[in-house]
N, C-alpha and C. Protein backbone atom coordinates (compact mmCIF):
# COMPACT_ATOMS: atom_id res chain seq x y z
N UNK A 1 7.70 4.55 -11.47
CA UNK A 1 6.50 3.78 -11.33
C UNK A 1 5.30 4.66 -11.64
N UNK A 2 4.42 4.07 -12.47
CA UNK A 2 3.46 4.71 -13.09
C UNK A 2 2.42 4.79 -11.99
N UNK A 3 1.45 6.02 -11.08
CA UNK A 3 0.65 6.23 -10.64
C UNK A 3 -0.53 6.71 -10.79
N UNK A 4 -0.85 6.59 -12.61
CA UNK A 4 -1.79 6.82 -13.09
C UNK A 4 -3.62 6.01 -12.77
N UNK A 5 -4.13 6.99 -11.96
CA UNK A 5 -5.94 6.81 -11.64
C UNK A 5 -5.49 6.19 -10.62
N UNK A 6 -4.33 6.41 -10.12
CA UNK A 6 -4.31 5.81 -8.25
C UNK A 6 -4.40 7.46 -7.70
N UNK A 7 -5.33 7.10 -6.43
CA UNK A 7 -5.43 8.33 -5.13
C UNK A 7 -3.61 8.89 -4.61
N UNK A 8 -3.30 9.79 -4.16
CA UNK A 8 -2.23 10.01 -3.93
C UNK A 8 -1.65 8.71 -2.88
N UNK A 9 -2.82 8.58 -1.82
CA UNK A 9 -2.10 7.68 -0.74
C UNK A 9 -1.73 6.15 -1.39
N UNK A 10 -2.27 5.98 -2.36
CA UNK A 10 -1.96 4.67 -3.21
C UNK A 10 -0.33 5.10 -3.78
N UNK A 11 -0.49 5.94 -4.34
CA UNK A 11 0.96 6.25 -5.09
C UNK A 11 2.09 6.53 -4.19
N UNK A 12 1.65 7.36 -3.13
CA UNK A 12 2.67 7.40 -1.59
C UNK A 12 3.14 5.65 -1.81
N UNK A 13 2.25 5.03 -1.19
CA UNK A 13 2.64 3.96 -0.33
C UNK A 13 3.26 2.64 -1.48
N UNK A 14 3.24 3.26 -3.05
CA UNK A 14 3.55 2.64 -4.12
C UNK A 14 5.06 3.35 -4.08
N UNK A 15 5.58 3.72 -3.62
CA UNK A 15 6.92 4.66 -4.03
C UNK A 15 7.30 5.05 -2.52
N UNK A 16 6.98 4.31 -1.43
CA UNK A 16 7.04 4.48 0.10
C UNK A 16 8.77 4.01 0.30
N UNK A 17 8.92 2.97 -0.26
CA UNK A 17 10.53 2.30 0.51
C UNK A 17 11.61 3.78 -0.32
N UNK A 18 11.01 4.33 -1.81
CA UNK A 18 12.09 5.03 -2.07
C UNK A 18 12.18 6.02 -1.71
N UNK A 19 10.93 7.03 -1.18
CA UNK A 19 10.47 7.89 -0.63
C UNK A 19 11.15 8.02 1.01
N UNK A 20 10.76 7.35 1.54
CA UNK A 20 11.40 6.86 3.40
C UNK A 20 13.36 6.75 3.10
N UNK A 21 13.91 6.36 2.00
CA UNK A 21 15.15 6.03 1.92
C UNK A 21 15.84 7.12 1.33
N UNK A 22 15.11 8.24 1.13
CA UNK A 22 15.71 9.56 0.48
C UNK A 22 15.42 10.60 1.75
N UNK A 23 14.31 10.46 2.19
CA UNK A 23 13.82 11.19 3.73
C UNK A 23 15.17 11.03 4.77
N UNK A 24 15.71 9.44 4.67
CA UNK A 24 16.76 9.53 5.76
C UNK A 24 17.83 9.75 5.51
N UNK A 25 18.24 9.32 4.52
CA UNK A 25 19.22 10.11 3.34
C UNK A 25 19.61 11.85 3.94
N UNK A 26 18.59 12.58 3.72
CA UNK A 26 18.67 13.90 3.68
C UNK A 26 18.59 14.41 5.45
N UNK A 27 18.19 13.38 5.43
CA UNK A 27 17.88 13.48 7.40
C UNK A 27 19.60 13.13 7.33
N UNK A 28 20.28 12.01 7.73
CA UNK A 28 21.71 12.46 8.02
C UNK A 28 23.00 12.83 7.12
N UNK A 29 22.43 14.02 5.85
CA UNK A 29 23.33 14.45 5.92
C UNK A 29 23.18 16.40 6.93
N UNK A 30 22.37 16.28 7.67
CA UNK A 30 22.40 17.31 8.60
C UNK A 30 23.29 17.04 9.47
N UNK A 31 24.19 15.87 9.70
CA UNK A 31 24.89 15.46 10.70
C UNK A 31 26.26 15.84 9.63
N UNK A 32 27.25 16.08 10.66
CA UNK A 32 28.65 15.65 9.84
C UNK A 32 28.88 14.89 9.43
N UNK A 33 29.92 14.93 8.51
CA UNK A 33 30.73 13.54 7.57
C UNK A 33 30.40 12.31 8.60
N UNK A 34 31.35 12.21 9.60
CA UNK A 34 31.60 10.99 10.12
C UNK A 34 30.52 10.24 10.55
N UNK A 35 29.96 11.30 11.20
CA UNK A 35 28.38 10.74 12.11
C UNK A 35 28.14 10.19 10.87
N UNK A 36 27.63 11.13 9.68
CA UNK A 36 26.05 10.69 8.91
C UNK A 36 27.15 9.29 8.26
N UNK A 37 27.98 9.09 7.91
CA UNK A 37 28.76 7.04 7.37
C UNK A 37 28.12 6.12 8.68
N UNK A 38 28.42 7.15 9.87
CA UNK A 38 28.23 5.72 10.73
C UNK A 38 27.01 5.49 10.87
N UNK A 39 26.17 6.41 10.97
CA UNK A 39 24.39 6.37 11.27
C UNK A 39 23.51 5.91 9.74
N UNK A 40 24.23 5.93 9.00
CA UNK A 40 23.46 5.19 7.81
C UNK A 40 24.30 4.02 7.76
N UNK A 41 25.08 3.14 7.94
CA UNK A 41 25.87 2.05 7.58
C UNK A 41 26.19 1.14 8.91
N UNK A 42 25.74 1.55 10.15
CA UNK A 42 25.72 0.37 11.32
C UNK A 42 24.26 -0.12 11.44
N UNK A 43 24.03 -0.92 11.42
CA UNK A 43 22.64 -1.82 11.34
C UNK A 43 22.13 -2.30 12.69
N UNK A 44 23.76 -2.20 13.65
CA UNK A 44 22.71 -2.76 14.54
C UNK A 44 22.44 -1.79 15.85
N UNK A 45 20.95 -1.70 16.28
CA UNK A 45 20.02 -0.64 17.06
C UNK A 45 21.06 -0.49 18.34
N UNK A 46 21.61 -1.58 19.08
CA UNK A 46 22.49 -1.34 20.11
C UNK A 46 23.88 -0.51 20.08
N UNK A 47 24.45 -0.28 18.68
CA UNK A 47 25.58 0.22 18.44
C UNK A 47 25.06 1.80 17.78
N UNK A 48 23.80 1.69 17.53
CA UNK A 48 23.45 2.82 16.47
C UNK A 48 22.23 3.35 16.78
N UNK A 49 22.00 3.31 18.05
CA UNK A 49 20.73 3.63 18.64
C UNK A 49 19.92 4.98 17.63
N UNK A 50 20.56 6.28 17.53
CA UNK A 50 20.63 7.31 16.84
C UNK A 50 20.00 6.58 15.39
N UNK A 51 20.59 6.04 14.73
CA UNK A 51 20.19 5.57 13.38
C UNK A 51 19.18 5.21 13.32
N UNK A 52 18.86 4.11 14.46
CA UNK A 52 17.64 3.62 14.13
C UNK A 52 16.41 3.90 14.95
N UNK A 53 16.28 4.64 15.91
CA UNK A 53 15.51 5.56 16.02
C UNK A 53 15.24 6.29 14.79
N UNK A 54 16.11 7.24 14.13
CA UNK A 54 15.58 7.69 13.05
C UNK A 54 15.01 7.04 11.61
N UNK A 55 15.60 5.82 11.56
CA UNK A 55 15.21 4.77 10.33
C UNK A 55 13.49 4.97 11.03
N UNK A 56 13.50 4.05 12.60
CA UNK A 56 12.16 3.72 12.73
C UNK A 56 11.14 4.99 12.70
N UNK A 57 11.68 6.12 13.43
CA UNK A 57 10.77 6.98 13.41
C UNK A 57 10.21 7.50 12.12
N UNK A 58 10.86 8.12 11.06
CA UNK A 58 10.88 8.82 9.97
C UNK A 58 9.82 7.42 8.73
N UNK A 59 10.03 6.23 9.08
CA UNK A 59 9.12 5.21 8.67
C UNK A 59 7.67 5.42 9.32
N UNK A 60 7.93 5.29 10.37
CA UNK A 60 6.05 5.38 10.99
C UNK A 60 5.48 7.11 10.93
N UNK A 61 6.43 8.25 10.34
CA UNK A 61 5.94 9.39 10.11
C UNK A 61 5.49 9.06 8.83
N UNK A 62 5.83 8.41 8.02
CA UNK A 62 5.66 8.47 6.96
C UNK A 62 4.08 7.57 6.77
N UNK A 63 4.29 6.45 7.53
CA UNK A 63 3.09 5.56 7.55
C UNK A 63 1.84 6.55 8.03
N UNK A 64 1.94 7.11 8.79
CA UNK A 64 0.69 7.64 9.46
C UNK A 64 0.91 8.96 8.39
N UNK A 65 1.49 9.58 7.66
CA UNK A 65 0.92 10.36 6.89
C UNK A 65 0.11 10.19 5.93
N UNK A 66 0.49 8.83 4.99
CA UNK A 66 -0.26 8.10 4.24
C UNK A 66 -1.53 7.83 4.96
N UNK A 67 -1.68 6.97 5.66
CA UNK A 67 -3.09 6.67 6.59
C UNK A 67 -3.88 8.12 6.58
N UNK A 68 -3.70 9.54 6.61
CA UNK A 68 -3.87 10.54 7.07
C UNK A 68 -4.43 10.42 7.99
N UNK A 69 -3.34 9.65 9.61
CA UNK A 69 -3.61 9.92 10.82
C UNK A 69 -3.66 11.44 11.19
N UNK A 70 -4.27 11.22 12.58
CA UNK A 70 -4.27 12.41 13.21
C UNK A 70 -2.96 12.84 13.65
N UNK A 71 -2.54 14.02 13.45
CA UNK A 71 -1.10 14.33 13.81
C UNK A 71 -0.45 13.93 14.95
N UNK A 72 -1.14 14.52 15.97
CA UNK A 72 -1.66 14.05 17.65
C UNK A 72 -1.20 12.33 17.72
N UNK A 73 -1.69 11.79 17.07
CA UNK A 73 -1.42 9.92 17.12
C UNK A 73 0.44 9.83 16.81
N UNK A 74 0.99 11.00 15.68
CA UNK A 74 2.29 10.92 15.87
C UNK A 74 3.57 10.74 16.67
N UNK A 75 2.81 11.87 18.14
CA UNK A 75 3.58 12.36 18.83
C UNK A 75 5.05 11.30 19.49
N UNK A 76 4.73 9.94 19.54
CA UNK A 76 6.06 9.16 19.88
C UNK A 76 7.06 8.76 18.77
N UNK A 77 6.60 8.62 17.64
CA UNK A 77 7.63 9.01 16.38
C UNK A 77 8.67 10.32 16.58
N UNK A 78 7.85 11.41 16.42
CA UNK A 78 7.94 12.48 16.56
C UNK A 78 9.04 12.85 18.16
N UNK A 79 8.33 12.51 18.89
CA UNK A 79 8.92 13.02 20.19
C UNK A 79 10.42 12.02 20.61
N UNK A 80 10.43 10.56 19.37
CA UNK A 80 11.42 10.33 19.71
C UNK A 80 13.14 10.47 18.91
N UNK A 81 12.22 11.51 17.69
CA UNK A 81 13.37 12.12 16.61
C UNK A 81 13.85 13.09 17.53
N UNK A 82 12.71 14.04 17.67
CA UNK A 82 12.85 15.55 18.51
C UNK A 82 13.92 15.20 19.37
N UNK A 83 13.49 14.32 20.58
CA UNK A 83 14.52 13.95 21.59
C UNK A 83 16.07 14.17 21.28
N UNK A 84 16.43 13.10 20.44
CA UNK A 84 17.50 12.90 19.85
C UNK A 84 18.48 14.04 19.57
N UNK A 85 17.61 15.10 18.67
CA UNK A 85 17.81 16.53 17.91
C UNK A 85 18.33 17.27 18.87
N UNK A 86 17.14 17.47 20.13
CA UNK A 86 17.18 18.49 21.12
C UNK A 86 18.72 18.48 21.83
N UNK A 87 18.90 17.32 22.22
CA UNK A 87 20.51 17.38 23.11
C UNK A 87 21.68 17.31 22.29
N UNK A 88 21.35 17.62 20.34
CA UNK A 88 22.63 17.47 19.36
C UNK A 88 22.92 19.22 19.40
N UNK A 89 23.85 19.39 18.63
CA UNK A 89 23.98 20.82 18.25
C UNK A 89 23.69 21.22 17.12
N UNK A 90 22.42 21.32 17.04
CA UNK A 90 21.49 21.58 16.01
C UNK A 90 20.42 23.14 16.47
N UNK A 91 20.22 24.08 16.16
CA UNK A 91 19.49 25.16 16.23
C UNK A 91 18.54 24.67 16.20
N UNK A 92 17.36 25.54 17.24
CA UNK A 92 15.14 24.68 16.82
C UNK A 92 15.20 24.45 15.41
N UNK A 93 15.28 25.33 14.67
CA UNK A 93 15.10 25.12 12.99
C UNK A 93 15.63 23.92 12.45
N UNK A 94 17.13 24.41 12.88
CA UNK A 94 17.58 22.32 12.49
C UNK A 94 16.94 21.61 13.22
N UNK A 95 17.11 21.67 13.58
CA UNK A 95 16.12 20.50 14.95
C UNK A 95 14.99 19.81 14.40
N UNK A 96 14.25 21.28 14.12
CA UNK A 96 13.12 20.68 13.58
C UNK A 96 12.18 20.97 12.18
N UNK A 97 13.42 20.73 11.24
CA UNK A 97 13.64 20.82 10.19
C UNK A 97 12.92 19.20 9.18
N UNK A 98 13.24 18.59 9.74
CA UNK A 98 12.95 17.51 8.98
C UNK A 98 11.98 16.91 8.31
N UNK A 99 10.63 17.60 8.69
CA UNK A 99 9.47 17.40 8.09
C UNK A 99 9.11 17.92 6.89
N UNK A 100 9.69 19.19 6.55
CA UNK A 100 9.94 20.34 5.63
C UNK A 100 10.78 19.32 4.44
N UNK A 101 11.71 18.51 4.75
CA UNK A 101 12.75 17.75 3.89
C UNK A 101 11.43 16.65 3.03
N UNK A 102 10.66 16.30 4.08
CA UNK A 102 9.49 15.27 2.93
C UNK A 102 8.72 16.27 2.41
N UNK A 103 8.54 17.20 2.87
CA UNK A 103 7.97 17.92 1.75
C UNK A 103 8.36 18.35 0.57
N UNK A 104 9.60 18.05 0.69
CA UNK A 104 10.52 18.54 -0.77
C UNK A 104 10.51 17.36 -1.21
N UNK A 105 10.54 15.93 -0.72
CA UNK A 105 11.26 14.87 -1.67
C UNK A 105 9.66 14.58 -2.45
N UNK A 106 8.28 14.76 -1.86
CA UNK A 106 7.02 14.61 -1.98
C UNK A 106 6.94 15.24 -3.44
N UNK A 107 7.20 16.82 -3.14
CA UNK A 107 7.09 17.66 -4.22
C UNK A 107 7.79 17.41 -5.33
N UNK A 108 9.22 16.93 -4.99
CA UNK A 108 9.97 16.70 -6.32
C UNK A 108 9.07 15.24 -6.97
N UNK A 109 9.72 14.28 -6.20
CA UNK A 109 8.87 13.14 -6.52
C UNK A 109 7.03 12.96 -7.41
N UNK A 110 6.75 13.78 -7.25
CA UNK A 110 5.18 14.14 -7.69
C UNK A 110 5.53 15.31 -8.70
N UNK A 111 6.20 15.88 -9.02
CA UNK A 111 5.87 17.33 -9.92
C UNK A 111 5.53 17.12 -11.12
N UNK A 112 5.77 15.94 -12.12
CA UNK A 112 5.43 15.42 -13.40
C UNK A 112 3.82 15.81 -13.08
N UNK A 113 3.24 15.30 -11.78
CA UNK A 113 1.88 14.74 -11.62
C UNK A 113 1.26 15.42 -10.37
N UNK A 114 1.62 17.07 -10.43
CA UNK A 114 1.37 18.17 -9.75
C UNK A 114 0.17 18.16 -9.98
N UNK A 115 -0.42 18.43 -10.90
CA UNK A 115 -1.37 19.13 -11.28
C UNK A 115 -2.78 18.16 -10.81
N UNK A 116 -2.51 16.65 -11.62
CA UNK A 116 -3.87 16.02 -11.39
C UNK A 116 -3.84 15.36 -9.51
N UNK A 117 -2.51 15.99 -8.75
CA UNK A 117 -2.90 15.42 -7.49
C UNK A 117 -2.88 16.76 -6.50
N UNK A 118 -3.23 17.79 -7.02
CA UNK A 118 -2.91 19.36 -6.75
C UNK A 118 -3.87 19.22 -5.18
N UNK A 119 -4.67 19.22 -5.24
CA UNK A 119 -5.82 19.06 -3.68
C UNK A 119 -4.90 18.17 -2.65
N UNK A 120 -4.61 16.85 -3.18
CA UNK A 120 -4.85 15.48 -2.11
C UNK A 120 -2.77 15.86 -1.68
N UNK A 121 -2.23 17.11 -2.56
CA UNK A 121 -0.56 17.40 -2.15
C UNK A 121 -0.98 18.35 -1.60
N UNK A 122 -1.84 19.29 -1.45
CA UNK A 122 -1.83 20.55 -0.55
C UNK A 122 -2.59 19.63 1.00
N UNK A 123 -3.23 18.92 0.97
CA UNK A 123 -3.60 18.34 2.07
C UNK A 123 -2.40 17.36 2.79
N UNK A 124 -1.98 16.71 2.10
CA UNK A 124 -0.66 16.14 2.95
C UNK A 124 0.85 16.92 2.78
N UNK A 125 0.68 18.47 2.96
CA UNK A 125 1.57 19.40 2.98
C UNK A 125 1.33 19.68 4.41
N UNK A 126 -0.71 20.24 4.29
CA UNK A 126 -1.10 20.52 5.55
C UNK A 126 -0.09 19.83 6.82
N UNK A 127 -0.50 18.43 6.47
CA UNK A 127 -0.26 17.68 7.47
C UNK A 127 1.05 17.36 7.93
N UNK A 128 1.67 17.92 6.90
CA UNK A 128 3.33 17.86 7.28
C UNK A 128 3.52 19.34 7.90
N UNK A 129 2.99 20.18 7.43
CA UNK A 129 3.09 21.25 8.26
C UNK A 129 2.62 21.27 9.64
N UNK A 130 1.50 20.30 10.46
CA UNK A 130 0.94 20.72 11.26
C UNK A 130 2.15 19.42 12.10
N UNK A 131 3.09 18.55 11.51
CA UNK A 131 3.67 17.74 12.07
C UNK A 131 4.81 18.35 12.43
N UNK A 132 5.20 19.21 11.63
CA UNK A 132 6.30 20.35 11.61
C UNK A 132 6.09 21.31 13.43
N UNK A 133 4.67 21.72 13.21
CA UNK A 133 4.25 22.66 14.30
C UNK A 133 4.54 21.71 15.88
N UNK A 134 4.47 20.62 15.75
CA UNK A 134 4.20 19.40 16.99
C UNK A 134 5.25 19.16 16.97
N UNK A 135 6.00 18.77 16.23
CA UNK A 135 8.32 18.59 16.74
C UNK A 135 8.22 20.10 17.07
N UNK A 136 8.12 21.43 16.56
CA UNK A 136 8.57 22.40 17.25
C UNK A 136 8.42 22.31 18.96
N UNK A 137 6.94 22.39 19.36
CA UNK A 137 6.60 22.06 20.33
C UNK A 137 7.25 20.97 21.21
N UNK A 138 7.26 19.75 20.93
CA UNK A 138 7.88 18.70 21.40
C UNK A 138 9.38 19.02 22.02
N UNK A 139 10.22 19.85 20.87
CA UNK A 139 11.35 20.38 20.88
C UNK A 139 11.29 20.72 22.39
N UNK A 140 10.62 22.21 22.46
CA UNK A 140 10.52 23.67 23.46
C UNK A 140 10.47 22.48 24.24
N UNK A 141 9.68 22.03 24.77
CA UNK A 141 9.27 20.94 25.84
C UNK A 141 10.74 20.03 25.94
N UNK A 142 11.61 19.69 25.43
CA UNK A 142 12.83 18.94 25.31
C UNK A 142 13.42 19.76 26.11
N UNK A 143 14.13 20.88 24.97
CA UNK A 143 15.02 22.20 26.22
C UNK A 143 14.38 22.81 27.01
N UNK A 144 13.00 22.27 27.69
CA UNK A 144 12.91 23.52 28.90
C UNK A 144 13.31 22.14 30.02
N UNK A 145 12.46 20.95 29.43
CA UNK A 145 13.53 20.04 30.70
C UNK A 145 15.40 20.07 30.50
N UNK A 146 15.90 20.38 29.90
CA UNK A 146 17.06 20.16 29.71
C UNK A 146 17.76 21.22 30.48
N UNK A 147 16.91 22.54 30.48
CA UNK A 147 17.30 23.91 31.15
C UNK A 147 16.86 23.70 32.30
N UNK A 148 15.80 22.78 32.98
CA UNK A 148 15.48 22.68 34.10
C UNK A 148 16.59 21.84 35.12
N UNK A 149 17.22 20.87 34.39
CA UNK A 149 17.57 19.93 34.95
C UNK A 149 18.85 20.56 35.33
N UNK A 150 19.74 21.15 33.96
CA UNK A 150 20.81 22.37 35.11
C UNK A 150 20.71 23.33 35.58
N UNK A 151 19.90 23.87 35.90
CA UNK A 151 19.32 24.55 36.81
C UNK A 151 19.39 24.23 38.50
N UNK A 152 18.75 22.75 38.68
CA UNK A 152 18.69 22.25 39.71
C UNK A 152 20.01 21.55 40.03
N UNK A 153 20.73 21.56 39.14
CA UNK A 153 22.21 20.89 39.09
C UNK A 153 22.79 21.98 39.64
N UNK A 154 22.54 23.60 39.68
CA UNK A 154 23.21 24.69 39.53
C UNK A 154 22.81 25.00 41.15
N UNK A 155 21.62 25.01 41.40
CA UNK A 155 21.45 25.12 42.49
C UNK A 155 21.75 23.79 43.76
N UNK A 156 21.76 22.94 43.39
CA UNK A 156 22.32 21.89 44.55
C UNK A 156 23.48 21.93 44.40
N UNK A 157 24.51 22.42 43.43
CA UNK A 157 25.79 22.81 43.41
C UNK A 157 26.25 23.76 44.98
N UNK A 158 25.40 25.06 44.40
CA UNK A 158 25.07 26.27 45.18
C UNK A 158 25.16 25.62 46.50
N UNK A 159 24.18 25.01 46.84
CA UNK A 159 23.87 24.45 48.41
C UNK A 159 24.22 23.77 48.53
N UNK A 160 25.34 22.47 47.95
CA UNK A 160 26.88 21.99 48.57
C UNK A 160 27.65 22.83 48.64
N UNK A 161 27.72 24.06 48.32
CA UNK A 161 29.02 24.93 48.48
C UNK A 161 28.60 25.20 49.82
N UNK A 162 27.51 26.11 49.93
CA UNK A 162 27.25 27.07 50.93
C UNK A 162 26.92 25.99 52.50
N UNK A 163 26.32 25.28 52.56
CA UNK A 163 27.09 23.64 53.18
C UNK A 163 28.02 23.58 53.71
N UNK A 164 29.17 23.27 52.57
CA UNK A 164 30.36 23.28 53.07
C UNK A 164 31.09 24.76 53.96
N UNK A 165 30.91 25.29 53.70
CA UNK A 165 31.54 26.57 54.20
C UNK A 165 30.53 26.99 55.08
N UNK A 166 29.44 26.61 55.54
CA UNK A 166 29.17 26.64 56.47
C UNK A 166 29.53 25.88 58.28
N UNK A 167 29.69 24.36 57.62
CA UNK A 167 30.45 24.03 58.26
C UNK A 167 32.11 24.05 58.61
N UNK A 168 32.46 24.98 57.26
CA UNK A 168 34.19 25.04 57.52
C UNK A 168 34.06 26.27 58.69
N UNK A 169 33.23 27.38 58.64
CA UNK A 169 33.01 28.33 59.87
C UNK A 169 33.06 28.29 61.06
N UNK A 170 32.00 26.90 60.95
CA UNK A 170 31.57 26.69 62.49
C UNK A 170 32.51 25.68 62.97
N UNK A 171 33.66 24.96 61.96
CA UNK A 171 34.63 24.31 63.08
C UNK A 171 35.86 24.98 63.37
């Protein structure tokens, strides 16, 4: 599709369904074989919660990049990919990797037409970068509740033991 004397966000949102469908594409093949068949090919949100969280999220990242929302306005897109990521077995980097992936499909997708959109692609790089910086964050904030929560699992463990054998003493 020709994007000639359109602004970049015109040409984004002109090439948006193929753009968003290569984003999730590349989003599950970070998953294994089996996962990424079932998470791209079950449709429905109750059986595939995972999928479509990511269908929906990775759509409204994409919308508010076009808009050039404030990153900040992201954060429930965002915080509800991260989520997902944080309790998979995925490293921070995988984890929170995925923003980095539209920047590649952006770049490929646009490189014919690098040059005359050279400003308005380093500005919605910015912004994928600074969306990049906010899942990191979001992440840390994921595993420190996740480390908190066995923690307190570890310690009320602790003090049913010591409990019990306190009372096995005293009878």
């Amino acid at each position: 599709m020709k994007s000639e004397g359109l602004p970049l966000s015109a040409a984004l949102e002109n090439r948006r369904k193929a753009i968003i469908q290569r984003w999730i594409e590349r989003m599950l093949q970070t998953y294994p074989e089996p996962a990424t068949e079932f998470l791209s090919q079950e449709r429905d949100a109750f059986r595939n919660p995972i999928g479509h969280t990511l269908k929906d999220g990775l759509s409204a990242l994409f919308d508010g990049l076009i808009r050039a929302a404030d990153v900040a306005s992201l954060t429930p897109s965002l915080e509800a990919i991260v989520r997902i990521r944080a309790v998979q077995d995925f490293t921070a980097g995988e984890a929170v990797s995925f923003p980095f992936l539209l920047k590649q499909i952006i770049r490929t997708e646009f490189a014919a037409e690098a040059a005359r959109y050279s400003d308005e692609l380093a500005a919605v790089e910015e912004r994928i970068d600074a969306m990049a910086l906010l899942a990191f964050d979001l992440y840390m904030k994921c595993r420190e509740r996740i480390f908190e929560a066995k923690a307190n699992e570890t310690r009320r463990s602790i003090f049913m033991f010591e409990r019990a054998r306190q009372k096995q003493q005293s009878s």
